[in-house]
C-alpha atoms as a PDB file:
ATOM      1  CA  UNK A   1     -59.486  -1.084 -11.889  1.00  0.00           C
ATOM      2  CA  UNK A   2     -59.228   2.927 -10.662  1.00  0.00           C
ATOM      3  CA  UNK A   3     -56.218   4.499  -9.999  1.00  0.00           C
ATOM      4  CA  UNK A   4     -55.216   5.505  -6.825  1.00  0.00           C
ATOM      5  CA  UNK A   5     -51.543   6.211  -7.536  1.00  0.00           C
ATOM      6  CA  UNK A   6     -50.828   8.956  -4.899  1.00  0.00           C
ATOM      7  CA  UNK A   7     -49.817  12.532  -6.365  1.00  0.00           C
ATOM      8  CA  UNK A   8     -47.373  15.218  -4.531  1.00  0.00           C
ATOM      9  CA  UNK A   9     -48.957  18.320  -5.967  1.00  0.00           C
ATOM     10  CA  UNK A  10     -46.402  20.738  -5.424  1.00  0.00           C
ATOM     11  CA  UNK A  11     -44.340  18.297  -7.457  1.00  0.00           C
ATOM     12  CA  UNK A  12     -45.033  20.050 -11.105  1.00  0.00           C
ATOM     13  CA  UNK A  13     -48.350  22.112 -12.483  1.00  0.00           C
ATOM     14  CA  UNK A  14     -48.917  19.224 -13.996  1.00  0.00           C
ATOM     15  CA  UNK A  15     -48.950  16.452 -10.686  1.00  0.00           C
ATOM     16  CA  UNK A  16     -51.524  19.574  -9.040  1.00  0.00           C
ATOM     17  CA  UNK A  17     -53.639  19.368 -12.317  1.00  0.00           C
ATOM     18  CA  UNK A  18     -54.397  15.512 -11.301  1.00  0.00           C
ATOM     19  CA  UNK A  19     -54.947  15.924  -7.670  1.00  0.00           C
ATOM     20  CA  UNK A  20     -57.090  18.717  -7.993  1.00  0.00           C
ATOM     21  CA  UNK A  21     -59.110  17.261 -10.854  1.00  0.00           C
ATOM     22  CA  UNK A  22     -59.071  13.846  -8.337  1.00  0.00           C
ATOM     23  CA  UNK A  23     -60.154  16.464  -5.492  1.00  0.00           C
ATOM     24  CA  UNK A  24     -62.821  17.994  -7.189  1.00  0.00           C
ATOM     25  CA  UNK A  25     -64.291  14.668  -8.957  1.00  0.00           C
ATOM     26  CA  UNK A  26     -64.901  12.914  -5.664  1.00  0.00           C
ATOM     27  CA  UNK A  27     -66.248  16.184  -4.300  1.00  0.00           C
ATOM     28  CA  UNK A  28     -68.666  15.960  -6.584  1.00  0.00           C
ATOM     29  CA  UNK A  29     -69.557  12.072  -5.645  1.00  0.00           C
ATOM     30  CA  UNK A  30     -68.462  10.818  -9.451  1.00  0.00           C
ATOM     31  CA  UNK A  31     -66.476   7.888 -10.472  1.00  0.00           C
ATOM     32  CA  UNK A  32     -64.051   8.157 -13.383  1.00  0.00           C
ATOM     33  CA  UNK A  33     -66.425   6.410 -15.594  1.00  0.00           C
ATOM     34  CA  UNK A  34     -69.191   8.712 -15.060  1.00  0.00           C
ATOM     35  CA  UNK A  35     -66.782  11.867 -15.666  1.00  0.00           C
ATOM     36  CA  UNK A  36     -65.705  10.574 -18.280  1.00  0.00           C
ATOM     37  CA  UNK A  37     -69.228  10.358 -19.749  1.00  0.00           C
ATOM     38  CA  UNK A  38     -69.874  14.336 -18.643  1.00  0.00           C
ATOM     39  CA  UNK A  39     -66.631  15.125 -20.495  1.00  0.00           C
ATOM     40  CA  UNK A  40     -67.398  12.999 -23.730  1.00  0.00           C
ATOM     41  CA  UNK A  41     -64.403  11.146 -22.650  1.00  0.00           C
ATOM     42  CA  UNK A  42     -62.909   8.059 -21.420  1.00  0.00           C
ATOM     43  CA  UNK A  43     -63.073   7.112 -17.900  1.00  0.00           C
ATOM     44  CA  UNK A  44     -59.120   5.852 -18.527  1.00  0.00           C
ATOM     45  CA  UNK A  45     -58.347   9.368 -20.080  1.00  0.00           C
ATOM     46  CA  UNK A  46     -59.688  10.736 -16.818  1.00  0.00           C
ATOM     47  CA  UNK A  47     -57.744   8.271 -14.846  1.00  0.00           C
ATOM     48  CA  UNK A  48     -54.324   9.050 -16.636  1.00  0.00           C
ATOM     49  CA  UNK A  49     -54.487  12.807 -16.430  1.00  0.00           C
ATOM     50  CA  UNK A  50     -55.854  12.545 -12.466  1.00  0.00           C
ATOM     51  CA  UNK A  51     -52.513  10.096 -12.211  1.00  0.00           C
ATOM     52  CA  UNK A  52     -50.488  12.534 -14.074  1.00  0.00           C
ATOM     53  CA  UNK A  53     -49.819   9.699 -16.871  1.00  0.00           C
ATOM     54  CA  UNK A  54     -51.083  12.321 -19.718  1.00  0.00           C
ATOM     55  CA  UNK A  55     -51.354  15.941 -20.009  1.00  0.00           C
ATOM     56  CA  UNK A  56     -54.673  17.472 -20.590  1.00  0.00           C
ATOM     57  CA  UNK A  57     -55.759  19.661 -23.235  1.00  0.00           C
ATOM     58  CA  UNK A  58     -57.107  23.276 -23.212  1.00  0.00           C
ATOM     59  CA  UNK A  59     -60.338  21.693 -24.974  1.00  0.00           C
ATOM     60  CA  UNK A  60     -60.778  19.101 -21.674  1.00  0.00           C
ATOM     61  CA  UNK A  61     -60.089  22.005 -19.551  1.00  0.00           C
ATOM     62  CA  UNK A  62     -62.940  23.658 -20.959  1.00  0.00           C
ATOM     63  CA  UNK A  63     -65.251  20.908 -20.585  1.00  0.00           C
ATOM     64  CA  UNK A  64     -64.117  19.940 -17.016  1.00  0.00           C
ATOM     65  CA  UNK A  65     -65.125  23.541 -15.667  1.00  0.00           C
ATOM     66  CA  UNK A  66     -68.383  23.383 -17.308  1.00  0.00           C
ATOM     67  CA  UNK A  67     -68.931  20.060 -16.130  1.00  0.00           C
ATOM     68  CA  UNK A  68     -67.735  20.498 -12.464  1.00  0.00           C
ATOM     69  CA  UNK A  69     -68.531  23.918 -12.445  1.00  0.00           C
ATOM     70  CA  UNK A  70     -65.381  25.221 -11.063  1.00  0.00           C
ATOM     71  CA  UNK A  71     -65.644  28.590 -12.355  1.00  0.00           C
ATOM     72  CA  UNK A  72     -62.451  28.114 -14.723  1.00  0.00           C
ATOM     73  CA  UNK A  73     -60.146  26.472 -12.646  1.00  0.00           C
ATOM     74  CA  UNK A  74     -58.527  23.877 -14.578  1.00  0.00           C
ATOM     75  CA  UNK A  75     -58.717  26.461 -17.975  1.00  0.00           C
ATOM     76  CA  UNK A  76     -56.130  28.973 -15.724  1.00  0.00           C
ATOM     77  CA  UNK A  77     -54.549  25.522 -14.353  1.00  0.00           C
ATOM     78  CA  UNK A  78     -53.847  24.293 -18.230  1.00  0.00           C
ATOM     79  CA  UNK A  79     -51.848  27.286 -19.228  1.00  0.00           C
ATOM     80  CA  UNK A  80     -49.404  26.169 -16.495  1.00  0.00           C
ATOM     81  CA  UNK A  81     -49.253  22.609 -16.908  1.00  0.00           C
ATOM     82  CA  UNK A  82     -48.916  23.340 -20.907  1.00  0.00           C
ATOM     83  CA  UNK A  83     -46.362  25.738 -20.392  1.00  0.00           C
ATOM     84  CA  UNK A  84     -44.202  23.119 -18.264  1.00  0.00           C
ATOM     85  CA  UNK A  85     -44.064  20.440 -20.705  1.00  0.00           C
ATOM     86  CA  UNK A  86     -41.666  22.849 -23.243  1.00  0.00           C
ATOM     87  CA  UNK A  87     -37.589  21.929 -22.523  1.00  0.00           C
ATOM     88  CA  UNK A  88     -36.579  23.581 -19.376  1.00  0.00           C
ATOM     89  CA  UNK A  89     -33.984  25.726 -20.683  1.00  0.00           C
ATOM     90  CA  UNK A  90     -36.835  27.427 -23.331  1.00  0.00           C
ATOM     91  CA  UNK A  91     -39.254  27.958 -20.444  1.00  0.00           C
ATOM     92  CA  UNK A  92     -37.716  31.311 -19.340  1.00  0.00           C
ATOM     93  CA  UNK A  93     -37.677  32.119 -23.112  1.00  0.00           C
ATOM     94  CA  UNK A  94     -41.124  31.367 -23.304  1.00  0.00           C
ATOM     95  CA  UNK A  95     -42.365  33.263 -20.451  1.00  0.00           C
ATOM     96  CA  UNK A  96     -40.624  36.518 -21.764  1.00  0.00           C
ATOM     97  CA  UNK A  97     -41.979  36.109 -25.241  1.00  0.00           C
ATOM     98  CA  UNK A  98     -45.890  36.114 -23.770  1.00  0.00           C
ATOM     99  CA  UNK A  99     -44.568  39.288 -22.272  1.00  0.00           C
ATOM    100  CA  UNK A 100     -43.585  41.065 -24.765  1.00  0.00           C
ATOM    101  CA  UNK A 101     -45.447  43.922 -26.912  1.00  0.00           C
ATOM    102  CA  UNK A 102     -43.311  43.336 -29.888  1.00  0.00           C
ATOM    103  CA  UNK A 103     -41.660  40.663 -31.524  1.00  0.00           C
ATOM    104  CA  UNK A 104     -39.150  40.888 -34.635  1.00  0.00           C
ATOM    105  CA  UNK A 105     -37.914  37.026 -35.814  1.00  0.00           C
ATOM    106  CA  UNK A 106     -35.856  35.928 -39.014  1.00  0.00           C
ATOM    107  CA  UNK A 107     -36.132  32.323 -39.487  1.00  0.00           C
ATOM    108  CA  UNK A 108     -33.881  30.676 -41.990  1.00  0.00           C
ATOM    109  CA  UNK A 109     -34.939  27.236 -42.275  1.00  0.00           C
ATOM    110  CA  UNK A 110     -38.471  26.639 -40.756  1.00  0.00           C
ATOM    111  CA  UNK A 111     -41.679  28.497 -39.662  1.00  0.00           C
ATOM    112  CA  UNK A 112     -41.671  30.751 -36.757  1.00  0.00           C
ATOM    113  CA  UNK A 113     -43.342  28.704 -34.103  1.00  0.00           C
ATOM    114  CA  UNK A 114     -46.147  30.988 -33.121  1.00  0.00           C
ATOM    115  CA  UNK A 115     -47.349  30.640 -36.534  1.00  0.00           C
ATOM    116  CA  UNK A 116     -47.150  26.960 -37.102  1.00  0.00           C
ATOM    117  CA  UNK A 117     -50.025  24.562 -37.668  1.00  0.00           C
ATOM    118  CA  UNK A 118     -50.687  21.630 -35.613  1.00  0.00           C
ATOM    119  CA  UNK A 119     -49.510  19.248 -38.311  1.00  0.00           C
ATOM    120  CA  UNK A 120     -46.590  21.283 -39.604  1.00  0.00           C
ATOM    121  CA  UNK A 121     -45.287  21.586 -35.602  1.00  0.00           C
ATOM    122  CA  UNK A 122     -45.933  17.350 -34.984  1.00  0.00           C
ATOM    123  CA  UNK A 123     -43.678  16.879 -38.027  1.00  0.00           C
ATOM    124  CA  UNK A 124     -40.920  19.460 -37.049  1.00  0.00           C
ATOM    125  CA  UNK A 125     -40.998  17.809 -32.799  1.00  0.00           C
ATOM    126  CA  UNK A 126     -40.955  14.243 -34.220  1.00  0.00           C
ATOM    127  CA  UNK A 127     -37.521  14.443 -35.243  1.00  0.00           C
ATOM    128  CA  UNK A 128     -36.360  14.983 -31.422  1.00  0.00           C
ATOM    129  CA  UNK A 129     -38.983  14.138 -29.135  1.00  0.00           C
ATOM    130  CA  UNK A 130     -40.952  11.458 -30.592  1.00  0.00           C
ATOM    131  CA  UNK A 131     -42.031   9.982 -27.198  1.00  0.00           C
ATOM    132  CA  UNK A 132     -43.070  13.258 -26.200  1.00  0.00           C
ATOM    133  CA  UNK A 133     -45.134  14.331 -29.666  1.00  0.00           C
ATOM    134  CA  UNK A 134     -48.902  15.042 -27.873  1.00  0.00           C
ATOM    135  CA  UNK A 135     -47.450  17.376 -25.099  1.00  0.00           C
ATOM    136  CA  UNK A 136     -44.841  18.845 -27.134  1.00  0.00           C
ATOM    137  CA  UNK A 137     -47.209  19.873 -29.751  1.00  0.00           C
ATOM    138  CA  UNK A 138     -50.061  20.790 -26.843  1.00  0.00           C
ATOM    139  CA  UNK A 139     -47.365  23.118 -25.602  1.00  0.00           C
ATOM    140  CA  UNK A 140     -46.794  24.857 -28.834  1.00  0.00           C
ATOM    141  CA  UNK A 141     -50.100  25.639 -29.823  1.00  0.00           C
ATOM    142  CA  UNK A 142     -50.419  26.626 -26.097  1.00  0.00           C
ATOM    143  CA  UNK A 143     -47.808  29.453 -26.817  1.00  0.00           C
ATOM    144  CA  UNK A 144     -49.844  30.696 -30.433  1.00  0.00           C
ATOM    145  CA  UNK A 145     -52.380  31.905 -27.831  1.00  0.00           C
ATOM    146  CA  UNK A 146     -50.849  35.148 -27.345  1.00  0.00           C
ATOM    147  CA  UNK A 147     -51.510  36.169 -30.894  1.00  0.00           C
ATOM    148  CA  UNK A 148     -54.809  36.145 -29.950  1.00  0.00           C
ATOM    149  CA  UNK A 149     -55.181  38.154 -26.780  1.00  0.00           C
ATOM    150  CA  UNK A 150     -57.577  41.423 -27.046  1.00  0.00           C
ATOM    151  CA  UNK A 151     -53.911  43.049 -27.149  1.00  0.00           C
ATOM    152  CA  UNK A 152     -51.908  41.111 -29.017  1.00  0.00           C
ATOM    153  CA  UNK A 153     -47.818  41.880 -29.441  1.00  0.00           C
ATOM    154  CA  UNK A 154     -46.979  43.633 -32.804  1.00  0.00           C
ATOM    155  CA  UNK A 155     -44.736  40.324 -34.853  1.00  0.00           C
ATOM    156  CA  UNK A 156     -42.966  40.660 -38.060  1.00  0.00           C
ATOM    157  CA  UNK A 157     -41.424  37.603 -38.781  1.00  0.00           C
ATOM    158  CA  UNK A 158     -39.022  37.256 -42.156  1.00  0.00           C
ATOM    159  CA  UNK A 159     -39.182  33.849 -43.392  1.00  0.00           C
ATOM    160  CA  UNK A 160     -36.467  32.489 -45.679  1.00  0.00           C
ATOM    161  CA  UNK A 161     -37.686  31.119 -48.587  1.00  0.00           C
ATOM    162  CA  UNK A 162     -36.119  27.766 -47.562  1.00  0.00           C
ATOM    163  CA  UNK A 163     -38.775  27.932 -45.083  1.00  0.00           C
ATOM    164  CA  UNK A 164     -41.356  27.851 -47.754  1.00  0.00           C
ATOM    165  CA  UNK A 165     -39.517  24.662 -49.496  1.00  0.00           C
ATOM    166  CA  UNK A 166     -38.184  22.268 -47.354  1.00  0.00           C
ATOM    167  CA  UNK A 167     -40.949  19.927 -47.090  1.00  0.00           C
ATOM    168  CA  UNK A 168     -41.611  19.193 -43.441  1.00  0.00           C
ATOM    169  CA  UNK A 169     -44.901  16.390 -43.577  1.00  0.00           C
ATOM    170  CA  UNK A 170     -45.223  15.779 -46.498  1.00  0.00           C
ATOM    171  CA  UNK A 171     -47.161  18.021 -49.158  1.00  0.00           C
ATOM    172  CA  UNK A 172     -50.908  17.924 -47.599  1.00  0.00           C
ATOM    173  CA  UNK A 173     -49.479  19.098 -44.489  1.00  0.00           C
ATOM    174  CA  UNK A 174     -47.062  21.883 -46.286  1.00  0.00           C
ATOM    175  CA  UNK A 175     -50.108  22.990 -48.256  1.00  0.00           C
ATOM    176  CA  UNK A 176     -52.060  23.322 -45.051  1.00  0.00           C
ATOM    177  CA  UNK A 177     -48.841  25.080 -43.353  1.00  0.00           C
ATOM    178  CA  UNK A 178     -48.508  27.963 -46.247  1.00  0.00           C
ATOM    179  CA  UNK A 179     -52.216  28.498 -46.536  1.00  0.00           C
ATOM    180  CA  UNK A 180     -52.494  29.505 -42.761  1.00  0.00           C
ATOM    181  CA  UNK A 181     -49.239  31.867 -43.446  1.00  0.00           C
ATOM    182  CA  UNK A 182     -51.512  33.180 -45.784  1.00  0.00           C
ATOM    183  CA  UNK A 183     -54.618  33.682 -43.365  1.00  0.00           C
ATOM    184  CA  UNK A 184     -51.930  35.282 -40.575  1.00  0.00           C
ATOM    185  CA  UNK A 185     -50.598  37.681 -43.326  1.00  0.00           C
ATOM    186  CA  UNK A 186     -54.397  39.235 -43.108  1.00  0.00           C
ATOM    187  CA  UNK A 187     -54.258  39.807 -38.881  1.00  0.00           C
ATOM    188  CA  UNK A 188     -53.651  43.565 -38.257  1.00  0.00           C
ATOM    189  CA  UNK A 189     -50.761  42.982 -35.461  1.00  0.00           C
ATOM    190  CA  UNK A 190     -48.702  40.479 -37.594  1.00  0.00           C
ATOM    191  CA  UNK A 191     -46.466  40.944 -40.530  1.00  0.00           C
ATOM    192  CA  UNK A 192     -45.018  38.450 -42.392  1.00  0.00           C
ATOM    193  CA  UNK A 193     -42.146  38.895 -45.483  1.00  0.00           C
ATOM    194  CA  UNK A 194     -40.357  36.213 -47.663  1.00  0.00           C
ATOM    195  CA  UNK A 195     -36.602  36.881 -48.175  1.00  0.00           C
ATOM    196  CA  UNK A 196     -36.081  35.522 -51.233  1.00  0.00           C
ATOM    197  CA  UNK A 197     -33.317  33.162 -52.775  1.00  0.00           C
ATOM    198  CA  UNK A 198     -32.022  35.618 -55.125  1.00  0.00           C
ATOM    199  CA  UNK A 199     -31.325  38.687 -52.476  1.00  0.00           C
ATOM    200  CA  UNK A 200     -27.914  36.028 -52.284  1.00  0.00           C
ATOM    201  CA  UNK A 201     -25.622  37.448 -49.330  1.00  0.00           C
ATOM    202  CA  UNK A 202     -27.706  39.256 -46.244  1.00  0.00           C
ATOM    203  CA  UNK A 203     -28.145  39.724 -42.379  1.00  0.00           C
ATOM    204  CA  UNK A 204     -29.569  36.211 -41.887  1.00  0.00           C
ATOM    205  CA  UNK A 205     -26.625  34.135 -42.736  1.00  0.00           C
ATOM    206  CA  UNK A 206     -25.378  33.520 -39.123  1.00  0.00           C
ATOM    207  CA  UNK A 207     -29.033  31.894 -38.135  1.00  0.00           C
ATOM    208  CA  UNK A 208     -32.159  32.510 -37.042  1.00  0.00           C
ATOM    209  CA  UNK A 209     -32.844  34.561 -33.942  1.00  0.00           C
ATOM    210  CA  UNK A 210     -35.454  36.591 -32.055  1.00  0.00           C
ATOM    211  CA  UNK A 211     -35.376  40.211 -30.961  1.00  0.00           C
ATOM    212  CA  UNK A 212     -38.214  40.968 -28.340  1.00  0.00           C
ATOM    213  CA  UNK A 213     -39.203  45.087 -26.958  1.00  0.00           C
ATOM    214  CA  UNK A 214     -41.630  45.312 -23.942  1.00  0.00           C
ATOM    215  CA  UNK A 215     -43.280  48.038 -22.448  1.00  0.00           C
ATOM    216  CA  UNK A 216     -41.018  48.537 -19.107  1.00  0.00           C
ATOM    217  CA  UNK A 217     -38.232  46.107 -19.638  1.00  0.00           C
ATOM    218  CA  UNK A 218     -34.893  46.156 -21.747  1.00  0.00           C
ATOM    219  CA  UNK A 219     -34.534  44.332 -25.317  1.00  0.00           C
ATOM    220  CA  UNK A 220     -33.817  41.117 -25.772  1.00  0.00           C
ATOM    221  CA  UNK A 221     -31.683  38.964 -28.141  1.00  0.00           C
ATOM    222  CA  UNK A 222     -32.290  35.201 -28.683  1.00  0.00           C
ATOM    223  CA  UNK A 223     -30.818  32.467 -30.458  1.00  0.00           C
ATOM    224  CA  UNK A 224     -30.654  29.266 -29.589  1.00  0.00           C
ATOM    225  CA  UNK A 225     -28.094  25.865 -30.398  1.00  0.00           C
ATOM    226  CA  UNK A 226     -29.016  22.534 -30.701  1.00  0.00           C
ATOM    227  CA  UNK A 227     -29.914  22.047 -26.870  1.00  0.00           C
ATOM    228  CA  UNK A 228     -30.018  25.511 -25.197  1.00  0.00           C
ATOM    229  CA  UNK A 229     -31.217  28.948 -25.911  1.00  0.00           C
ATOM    230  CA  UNK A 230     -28.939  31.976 -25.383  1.00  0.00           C
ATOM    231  CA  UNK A 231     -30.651  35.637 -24.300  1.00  0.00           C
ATOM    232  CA  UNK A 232     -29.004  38.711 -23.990  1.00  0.00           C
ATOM    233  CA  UNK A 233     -29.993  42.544 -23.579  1.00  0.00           C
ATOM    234  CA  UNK A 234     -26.778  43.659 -23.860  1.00  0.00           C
ATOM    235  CA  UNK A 235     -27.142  46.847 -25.549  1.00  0.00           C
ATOM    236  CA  UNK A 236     -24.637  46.400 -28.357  1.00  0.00           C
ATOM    237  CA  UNK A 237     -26.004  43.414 -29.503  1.00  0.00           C
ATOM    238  CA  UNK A 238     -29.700  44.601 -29.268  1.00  0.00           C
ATOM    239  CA  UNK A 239     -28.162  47.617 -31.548  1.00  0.00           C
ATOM    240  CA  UNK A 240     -26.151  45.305 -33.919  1.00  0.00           C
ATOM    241  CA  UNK A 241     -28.918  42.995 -34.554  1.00  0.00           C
ATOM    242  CA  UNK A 242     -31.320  45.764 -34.845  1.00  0.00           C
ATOM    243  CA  UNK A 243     -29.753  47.034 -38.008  1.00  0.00           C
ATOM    244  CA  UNK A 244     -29.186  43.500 -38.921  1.00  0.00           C
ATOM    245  CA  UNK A 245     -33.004  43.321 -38.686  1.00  0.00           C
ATOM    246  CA  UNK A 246     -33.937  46.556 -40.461  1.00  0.00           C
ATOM    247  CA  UNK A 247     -32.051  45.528 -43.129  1.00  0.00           C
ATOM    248  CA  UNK A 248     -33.646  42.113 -43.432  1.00  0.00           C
ATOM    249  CA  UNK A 249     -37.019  43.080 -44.055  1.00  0.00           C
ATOM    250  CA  UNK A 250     -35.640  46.052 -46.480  1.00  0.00           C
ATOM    251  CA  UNK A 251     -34.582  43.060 -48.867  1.00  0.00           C
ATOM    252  CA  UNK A 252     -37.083  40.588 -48.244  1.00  0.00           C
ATOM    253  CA  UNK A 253     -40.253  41.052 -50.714  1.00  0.00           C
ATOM    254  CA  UNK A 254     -43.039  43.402 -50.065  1.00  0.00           C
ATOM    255  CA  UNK A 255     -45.849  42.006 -47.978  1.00  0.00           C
ATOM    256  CA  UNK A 256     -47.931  41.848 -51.028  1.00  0.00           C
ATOM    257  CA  UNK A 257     -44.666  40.130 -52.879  1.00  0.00           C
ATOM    258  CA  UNK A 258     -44.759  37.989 -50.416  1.00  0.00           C
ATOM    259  CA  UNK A 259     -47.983  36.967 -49.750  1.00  0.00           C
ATOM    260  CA  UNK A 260     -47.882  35.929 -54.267  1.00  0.00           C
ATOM    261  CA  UNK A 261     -44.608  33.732 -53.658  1.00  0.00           C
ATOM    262  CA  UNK A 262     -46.479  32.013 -50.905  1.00  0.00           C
ATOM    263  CA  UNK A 263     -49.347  31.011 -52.764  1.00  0.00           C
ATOM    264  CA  UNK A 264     -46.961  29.931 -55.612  1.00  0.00           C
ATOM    265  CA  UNK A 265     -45.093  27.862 -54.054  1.00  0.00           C
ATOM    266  CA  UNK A 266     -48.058  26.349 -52.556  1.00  0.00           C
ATOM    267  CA  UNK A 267     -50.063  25.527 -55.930  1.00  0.00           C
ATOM    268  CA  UNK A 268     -46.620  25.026 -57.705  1.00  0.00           C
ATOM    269  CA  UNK A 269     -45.154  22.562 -55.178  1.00  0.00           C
ATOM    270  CA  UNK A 270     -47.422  20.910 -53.178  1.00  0.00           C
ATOM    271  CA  UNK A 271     -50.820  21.746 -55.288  1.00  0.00           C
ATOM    272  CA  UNK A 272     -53.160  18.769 -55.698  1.00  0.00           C
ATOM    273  CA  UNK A 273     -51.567  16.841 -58.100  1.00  0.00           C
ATOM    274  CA  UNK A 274     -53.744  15.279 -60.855  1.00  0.00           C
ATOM    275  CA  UNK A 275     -54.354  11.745 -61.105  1.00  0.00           C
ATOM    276  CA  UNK A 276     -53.639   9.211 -63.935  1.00  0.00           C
ATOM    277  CA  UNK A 277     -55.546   9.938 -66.965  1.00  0.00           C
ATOM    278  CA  UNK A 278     -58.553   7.201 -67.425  1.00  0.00           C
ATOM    279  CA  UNK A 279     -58.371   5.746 -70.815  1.00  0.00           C
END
């Protein structure tokens, strides 16, 4: 039986998604069914996403403006609705990050988000929003797509070689995750550096954090706790953890270094291992 749950579209990006795709389908003189069929899809997928019961992806975007012709509608729409699925107290975090024109991280413990794989991110989001994994993981790959722009921000990201070792998925999916370091360690706009176990003491040990420079706008600090993210541009800090930054990617290896523990770790630790020998 169709849908016809009734949707309050100013209620979220997400709410105006459904009615407009609802809006546009019946404009159009189509049933769900026969969307669905357009779209490759499920006339029940349609149904949730019109209802609001599921969050589309960029791909169905993409497929719904070529099928309704809408002139790329629901592809701006999706940014939005992606966007609004990350926890409310990142969302101002994220929205300054897609801003910026450079972005300096150490992480300590995992992969910098922005360079994550799909597989790698389900893992890391499964631990805390398990109910949530499609959208959460939607949203993250959502936010990768700045790397991407014509202009993308300059990133140098200093991973801990923790990072490379804690296995988060299990070894297929860790194999998978260090390769694409690999493959982002060749993009002109992105550096990447291991800090290695034996550098011992260094800038990193109170956590990982963020330091983001825009074109107009002051610097910005971030860190963030269990449950909330903490910004600042205060200027001392911005100074304080500048240094603190400089000197982490003095110590870490070499990009070349680097890019040789990475692929060592990967063959070493989670390289196909061979099966039992056949007698």
């Amino acid at each position: 039986m169709v849908n016809i749950r009734s949707l309050d579209p100013s209620a979220s990006p997400l709410d105006y998604y459904g009615s407009e795709l609802r809006r546009l389908r019946e404009e159009a003189g189509l049933n769900q069914d026969q969307l669905g069929k357009i779209l490759f899809c499920t006339g029940s997928l349609v149904g949730q996403i019109e209802t609001a019961k599921k969050v589309p992806t960029r791909q169905f975007s993409e497929r719904l403006d070529a099928g309704l012709m809408t002139g790329g509608l629901f592809s701006r729409l999706v940014g939005l609705v992606l966007k609004s699925q990350l926890p409310t107290w990142f969302q101002p975090y994220a929205e300054l990050e897609a801003r910026a024109t450079y972005i300096s991280t150490y992480q300590s413990q995992l992969v910098y988000g922005l360079l994550q794989t799909p597989e790698y991110a389900r893992a890391v989001l499964s631990v805390d929003h398990p109910d949530r994994l499609d959208e959460m993981v939607a949203a993250r790959m959502e936010r990768q797509r700045i790397l991407d722009r014509e202009h993308p921000p300059v990133t140098c990201v200093v991973l801990d070689e923790a990072a490379l070792r804690l296995e988060i998925g299990g070894p297929e999916v860790m194999r998978r995750q260090l390769q694409h370091l690999l493959g982002c360690m060749r993009r002109q706009w992105t550096q990447i550096q291991v800090l290695p176990f034996t550098v011992g003491q260094h800038a990193g040990m109170m956590g990982s954090f963020n330091l983001l420079r825009f074109e107009d706008d002051p610097d910005l600090f971030y860190a963030e706790s269990y449950d909330a993210g903490h910004m600042t541009a205060n200027p001392q800090v911005i100074r304080e953890r500048s240094v603190g930054y400089a000197r982490l990617q003095a110590t870490a290896l070499s990009r070349e270094d680097s890019a040789a523990l990475i692929a060592r770790v990967m063959e070493e630790r989670y390289g196909h291992q061979p099966g039992p020998a056949v007698a």
